[in-house]
PDB file of N, CA and C in Angstrom:
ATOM      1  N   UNK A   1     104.872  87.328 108.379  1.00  0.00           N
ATOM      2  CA  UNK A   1     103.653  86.675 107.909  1.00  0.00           C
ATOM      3  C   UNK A   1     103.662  86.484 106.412  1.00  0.00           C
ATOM      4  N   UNK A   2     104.127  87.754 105.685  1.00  0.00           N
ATOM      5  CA  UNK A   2     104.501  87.273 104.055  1.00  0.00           C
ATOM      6  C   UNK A   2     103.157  87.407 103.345  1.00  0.00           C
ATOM      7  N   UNK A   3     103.802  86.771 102.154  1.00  0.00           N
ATOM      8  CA  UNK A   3     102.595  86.846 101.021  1.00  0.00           C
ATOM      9  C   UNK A   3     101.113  85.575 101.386  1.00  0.00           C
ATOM     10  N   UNK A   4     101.935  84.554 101.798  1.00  0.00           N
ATOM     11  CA  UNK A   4     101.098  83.143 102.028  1.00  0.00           C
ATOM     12  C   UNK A   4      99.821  83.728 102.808  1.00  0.00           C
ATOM     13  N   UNK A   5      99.864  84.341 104.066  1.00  0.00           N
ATOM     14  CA  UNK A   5      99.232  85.007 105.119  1.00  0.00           C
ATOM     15  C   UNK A   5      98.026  85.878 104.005  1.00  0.00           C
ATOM     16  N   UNK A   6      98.390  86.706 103.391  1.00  0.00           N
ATOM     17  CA  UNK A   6      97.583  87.523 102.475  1.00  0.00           C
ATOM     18  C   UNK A   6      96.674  87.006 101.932  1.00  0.00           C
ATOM     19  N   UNK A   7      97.423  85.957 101.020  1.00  0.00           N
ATOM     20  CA  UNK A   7      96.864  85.003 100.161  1.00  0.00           C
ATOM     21  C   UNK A   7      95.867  84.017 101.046  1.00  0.00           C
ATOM     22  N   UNK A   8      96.166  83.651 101.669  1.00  0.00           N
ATOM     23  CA  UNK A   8      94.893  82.825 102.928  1.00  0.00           C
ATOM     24  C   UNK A   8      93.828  83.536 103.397  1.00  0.00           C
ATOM     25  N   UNK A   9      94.374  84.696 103.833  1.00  0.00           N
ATOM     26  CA  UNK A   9      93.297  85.710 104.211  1.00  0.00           C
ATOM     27  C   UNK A   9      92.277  85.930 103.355  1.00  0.00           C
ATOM     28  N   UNK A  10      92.786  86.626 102.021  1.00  0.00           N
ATOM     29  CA  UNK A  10      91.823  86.799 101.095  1.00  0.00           C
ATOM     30  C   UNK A  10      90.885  85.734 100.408  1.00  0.00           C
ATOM     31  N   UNK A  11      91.245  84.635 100.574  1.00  0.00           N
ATOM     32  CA  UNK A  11      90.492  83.283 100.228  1.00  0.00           C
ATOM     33  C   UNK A  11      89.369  82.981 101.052  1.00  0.00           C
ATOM     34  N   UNK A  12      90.085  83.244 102.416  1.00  0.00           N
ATOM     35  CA  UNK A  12      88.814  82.896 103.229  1.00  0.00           C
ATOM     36  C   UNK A  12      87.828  84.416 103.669  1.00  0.00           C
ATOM     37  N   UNK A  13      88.354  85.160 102.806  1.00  0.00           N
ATOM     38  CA  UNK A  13      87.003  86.665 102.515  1.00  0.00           C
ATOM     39  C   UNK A  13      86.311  85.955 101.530  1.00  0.00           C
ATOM     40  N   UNK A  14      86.480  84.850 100.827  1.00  0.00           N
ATOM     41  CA  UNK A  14      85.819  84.767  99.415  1.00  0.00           C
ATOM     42  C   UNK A  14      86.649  84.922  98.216  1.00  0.00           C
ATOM     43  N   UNK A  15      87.462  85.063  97.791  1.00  0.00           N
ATOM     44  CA  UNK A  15      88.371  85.667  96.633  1.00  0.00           C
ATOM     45  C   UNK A  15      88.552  84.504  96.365  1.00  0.00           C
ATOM     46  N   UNK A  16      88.214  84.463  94.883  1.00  0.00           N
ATOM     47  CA  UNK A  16      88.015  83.180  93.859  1.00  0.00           C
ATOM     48  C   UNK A  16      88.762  83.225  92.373  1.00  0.00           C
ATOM     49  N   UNK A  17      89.290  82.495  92.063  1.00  0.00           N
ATOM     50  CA  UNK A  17      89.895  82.232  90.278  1.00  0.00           C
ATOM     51  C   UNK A  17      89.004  82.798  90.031  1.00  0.00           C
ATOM     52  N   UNK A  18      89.112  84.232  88.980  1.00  0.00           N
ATOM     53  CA  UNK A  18      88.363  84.728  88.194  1.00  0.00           C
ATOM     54  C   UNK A  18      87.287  85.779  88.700  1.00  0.00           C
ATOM     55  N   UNK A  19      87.617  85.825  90.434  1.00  0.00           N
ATOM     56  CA  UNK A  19      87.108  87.079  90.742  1.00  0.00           C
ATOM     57  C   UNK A  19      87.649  88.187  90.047  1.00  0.00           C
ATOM     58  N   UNK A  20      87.434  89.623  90.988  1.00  0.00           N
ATOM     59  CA  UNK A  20      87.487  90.885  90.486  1.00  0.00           C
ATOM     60  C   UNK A  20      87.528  91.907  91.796  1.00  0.00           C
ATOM     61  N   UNK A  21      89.330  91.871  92.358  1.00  0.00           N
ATOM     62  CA  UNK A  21      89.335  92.967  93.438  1.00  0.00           C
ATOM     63  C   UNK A  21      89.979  93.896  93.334  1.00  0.00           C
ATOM     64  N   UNK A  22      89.621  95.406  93.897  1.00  0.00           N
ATOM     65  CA  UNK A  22      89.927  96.364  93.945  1.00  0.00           C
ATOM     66  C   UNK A  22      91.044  96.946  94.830  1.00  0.00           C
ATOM     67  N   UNK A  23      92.086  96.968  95.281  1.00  0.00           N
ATOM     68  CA  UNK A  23      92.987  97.136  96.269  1.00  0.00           C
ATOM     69  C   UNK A  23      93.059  98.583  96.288  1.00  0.00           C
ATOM     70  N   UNK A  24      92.636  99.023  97.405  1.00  0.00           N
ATOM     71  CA  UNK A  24      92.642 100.448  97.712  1.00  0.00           C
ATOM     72  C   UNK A  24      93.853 100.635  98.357  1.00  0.00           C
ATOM     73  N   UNK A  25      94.680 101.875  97.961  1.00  0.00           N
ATOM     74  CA  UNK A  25      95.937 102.222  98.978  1.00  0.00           C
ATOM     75  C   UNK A  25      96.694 100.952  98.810  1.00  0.00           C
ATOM     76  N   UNK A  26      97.141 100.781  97.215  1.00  0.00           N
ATOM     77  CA  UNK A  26      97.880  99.328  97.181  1.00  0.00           C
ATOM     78  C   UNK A  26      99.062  99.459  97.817  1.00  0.00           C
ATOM     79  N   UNK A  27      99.825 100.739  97.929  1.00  0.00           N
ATOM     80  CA  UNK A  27     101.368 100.914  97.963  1.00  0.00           C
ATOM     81  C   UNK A  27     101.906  99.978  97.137  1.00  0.00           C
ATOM     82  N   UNK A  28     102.861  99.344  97.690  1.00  0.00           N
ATOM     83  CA  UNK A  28     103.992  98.174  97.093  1.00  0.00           C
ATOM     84  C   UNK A  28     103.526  97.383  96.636  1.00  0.00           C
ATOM     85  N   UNK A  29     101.845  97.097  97.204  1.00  0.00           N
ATOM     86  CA  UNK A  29     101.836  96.050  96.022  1.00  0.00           C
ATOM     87  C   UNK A  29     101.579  94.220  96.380  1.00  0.00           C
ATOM     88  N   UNK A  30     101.658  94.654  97.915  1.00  0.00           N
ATOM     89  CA  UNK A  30     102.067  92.997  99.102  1.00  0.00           C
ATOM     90  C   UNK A  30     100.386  92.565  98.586  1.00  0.00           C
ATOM     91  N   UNK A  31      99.324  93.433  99.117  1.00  0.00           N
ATOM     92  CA  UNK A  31      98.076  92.467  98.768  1.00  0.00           C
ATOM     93  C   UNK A  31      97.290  92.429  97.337  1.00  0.00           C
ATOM     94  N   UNK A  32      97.749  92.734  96.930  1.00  0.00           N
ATOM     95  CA  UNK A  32      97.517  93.243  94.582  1.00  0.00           C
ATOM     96  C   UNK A  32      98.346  92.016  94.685  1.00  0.00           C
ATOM     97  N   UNK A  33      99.857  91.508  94.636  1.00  0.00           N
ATOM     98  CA  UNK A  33     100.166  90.841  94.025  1.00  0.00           C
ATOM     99  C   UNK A  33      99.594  88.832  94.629  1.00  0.00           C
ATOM    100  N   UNK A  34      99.075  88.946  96.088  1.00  0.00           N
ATOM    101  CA  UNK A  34      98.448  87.825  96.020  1.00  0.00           C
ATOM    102  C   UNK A  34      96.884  87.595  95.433  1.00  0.00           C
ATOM    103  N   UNK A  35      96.252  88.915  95.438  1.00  0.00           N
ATOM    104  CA  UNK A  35      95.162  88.746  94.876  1.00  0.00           C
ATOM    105  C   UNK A  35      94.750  88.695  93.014  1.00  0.00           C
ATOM    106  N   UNK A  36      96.249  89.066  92.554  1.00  0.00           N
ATOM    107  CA  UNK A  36      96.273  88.385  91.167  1.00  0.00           C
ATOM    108  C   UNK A  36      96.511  87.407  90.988  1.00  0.00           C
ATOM    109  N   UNK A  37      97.435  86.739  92.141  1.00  0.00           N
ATOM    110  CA  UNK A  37      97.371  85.056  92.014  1.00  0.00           C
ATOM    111  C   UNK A  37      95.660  83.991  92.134  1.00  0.00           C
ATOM    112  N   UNK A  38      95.384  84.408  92.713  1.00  0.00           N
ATOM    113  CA  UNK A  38      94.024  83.937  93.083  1.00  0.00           C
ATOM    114  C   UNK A  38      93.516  84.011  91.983  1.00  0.00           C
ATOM    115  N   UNK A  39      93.186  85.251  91.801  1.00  0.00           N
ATOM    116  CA  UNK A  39      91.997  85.789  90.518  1.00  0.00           C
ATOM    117  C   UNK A  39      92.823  85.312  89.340  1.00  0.00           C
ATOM    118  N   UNK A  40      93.422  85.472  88.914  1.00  0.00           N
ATOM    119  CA  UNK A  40      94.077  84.051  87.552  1.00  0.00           C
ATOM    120  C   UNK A  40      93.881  85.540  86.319  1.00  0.00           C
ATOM    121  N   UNK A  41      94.353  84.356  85.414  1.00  0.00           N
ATOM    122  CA  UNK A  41      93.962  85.179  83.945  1.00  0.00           C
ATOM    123  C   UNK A  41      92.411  85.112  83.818  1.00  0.00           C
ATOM    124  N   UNK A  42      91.687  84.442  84.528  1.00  0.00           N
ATOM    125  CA  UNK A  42      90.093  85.296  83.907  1.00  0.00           C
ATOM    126  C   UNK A  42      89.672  86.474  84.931  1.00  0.00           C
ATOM    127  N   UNK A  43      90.496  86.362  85.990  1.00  0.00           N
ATOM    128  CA  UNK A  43      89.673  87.270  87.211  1.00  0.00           C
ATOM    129  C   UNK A  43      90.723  89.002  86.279  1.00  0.00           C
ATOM    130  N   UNK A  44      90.736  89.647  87.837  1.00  0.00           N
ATOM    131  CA  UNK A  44      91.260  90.892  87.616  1.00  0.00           C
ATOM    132  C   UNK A  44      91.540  91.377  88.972  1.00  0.00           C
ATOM    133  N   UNK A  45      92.614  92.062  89.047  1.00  0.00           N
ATOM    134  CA  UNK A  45      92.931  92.611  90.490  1.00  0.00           C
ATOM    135  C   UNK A  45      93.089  93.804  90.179  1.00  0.00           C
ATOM    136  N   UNK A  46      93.254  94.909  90.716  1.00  0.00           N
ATOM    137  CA  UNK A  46      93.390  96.463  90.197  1.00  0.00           C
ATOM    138  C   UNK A  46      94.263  97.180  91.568  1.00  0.00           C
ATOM    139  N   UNK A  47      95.537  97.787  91.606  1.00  0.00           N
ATOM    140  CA  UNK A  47      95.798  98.573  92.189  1.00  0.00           C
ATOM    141  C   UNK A  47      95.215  99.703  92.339  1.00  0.00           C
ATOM    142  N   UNK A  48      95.205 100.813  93.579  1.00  0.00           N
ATOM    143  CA  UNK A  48      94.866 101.863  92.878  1.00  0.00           C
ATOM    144  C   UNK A  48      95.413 102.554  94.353  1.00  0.00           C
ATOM    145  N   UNK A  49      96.295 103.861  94.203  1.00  0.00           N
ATOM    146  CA  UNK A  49      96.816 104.487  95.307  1.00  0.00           C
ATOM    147  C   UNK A  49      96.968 106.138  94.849  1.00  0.00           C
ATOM    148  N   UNK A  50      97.285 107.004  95.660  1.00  0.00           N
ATOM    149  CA  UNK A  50      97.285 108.556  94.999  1.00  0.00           C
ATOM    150  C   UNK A  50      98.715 108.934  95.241  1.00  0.00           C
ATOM    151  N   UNK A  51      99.659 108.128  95.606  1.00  0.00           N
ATOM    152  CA  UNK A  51     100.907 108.359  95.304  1.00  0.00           C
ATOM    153  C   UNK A  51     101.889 108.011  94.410  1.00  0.00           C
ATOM    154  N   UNK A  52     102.078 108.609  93.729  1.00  0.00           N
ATOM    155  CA  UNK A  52     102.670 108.417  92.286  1.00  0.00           C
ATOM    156  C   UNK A  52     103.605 107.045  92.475  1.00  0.00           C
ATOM    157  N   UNK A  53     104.859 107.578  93.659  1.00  0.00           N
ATOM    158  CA  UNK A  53     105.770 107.038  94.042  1.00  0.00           C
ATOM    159  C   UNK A  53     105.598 105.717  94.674  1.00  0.00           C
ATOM    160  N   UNK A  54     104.475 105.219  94.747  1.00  0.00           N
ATOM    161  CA  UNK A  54     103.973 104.036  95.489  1.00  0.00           C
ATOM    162  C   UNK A  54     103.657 103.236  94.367  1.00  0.00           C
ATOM    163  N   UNK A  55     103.005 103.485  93.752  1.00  0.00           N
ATOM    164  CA  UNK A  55     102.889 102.957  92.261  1.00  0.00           C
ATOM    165  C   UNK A  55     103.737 102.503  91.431  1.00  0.00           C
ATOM    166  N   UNK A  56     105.192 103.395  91.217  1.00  0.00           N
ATOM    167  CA  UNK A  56     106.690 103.144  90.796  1.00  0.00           C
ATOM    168  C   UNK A  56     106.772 101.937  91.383  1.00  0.00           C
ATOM    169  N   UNK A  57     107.291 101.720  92.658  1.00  0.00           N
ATOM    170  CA  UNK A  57     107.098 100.981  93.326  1.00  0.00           C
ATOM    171  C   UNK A  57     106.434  99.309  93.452  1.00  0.00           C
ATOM    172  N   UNK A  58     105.053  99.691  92.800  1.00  0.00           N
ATOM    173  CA  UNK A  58     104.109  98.457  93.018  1.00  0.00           C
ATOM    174  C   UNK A  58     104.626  98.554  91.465  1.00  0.00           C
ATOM    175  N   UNK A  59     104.682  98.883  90.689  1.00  0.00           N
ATOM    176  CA  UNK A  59     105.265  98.470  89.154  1.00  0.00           C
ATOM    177  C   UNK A  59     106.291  97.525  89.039  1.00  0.00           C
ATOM    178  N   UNK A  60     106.840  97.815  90.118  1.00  0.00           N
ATOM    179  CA  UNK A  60     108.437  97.186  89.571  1.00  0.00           C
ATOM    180  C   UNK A  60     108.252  95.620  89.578  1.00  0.00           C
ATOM    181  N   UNK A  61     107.155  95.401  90.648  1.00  0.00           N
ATOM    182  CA  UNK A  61     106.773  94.052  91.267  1.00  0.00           C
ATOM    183  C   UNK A  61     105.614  92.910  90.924  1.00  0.00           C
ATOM    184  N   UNK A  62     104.800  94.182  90.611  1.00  0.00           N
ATOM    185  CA  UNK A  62     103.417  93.527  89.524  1.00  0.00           C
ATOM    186  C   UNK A  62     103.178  93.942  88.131  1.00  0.00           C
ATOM    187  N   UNK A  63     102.709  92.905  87.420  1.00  0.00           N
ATOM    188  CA  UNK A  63     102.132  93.066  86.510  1.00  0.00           C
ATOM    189  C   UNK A  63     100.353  93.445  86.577  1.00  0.00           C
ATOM    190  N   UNK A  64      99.811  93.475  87.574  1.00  0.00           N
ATOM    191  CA  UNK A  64      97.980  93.991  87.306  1.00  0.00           C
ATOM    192  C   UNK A  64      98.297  95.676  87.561  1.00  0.00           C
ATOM    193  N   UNK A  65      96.672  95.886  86.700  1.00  0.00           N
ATOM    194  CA  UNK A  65      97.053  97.142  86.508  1.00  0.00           C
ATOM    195  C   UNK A  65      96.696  98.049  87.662  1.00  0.00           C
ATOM    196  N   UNK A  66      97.370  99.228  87.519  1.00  0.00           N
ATOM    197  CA  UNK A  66      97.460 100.252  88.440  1.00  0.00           C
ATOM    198  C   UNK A  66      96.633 101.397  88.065  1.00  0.00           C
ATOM    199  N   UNK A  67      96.180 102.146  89.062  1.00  0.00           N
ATOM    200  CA  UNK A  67      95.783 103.461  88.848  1.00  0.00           C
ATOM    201  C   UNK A  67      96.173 104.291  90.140  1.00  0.00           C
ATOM    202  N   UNK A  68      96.323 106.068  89.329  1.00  0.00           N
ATOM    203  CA  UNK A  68      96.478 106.878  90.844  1.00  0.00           C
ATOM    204  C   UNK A  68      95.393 107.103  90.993  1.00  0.00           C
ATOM    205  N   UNK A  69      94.746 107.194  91.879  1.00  0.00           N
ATOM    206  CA  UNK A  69      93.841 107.848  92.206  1.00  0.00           C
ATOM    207  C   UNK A  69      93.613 107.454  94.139  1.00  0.00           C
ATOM    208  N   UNK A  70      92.129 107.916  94.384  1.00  0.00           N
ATOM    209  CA  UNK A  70      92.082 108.265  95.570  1.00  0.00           C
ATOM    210  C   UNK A  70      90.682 107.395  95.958  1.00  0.00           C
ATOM    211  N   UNK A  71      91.198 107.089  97.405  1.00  0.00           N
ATOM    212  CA  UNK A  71      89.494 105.577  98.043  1.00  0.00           C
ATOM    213  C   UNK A  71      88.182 106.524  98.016  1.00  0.00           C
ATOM    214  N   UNK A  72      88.367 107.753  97.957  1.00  0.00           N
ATOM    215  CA  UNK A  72      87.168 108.844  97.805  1.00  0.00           C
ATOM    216  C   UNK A  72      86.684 109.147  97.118  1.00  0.00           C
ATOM    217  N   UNK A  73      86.951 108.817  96.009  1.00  0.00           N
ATOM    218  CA  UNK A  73      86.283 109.195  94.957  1.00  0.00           C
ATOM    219  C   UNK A  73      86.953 107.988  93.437  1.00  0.00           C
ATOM    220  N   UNK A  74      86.154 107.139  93.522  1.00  0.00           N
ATOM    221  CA  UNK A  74      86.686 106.146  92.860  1.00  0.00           C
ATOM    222  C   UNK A  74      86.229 106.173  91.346  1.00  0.00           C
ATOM    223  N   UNK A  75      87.636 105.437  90.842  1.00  0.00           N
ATOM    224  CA  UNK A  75      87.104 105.898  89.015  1.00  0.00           C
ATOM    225  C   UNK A  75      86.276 104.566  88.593  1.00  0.00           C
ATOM    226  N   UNK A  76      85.524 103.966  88.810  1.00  0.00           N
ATOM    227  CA  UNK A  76      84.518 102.706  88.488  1.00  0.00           C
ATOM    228  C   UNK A  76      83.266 102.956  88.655  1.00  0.00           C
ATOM    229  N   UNK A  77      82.882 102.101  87.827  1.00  0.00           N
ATOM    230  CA  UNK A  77      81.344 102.240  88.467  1.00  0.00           C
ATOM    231  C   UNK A  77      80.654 100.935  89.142  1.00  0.00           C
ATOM    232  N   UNK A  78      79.591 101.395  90.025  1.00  0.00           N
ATOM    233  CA  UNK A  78      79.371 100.616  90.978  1.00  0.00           C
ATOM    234  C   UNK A  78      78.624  99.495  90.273  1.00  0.00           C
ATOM    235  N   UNK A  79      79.402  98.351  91.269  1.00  0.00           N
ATOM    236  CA  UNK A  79      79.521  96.737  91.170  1.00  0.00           C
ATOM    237  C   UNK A  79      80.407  96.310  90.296  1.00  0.00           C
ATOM    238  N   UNK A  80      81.705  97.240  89.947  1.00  0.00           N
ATOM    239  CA  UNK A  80      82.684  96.891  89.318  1.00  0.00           C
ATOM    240  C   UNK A  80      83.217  95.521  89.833  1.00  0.00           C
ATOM    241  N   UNK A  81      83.688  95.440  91.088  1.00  0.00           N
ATOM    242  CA  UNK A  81      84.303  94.428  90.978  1.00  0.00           C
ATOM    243  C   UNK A  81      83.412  93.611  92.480  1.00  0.00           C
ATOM    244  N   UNK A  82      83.737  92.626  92.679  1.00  0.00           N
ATOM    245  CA  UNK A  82      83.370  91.666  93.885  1.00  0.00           C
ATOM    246  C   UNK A  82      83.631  91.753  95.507  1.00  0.00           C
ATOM    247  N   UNK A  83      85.100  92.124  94.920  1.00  0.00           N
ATOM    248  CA  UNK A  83      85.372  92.389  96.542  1.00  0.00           C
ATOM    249  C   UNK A  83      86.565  93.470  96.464  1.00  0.00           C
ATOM    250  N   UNK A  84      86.549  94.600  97.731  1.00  0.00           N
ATOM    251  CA  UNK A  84      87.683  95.712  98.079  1.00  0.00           C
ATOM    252  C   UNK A  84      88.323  95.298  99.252  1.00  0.00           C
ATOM    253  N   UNK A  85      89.901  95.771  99.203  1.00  0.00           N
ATOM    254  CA  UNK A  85      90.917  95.316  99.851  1.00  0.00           C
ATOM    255  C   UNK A  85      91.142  96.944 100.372  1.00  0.00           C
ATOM    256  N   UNK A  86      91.245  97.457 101.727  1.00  0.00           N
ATOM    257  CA  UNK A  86      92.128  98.757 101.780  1.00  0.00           C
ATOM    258  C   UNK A  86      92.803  98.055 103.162  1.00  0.00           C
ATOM    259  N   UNK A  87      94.396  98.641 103.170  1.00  0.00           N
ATOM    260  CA  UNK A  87      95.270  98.536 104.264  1.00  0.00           C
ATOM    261  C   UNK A  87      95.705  99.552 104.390  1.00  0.00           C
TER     262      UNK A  87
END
């Protein structure tokens, strides 16, 4: 299904140039890196996973930023961003 599949999906959730999504449990990085395409240089996409090694990982491949952390206790504050992604 690939990146295209992702990228369609998340469009038709709403995900807009210049939104602002949160990818919970990014791992590698497959739905962070279509949802920085979308969201452009004004939007923002944010990884965020609690495995170090998953992160290495989603680094090698994206440029949006990453955080470790955990879907339980999230470092933002509420109405940070528009829309959350967890897989």
């Amino acid at each position: 299904t690939g990146e295209r599949y992702r990228g369609d999906t998340l469009l038709a959730a709403g995900l807009v140039e210049g939104g602002r999504l949160l990818d919970i449990a990014t791992g590698t990085g497959l739905v962070l890196r279509s949802a920085s395409r979308i969201t452009g240089p004004r939007g923002l996409a944010v990884g965020l996973d609690p495995s170090a090694g998953m992160l290495a990982e989603c680094r090698a491949r994206s440029a949006a930023p990453l955080l470790r952390g955990r879907g339980e206790s999230l470092p933002f504050r509420d109405g940070a961003f528009d829309m959350v992604s967890l897989g």
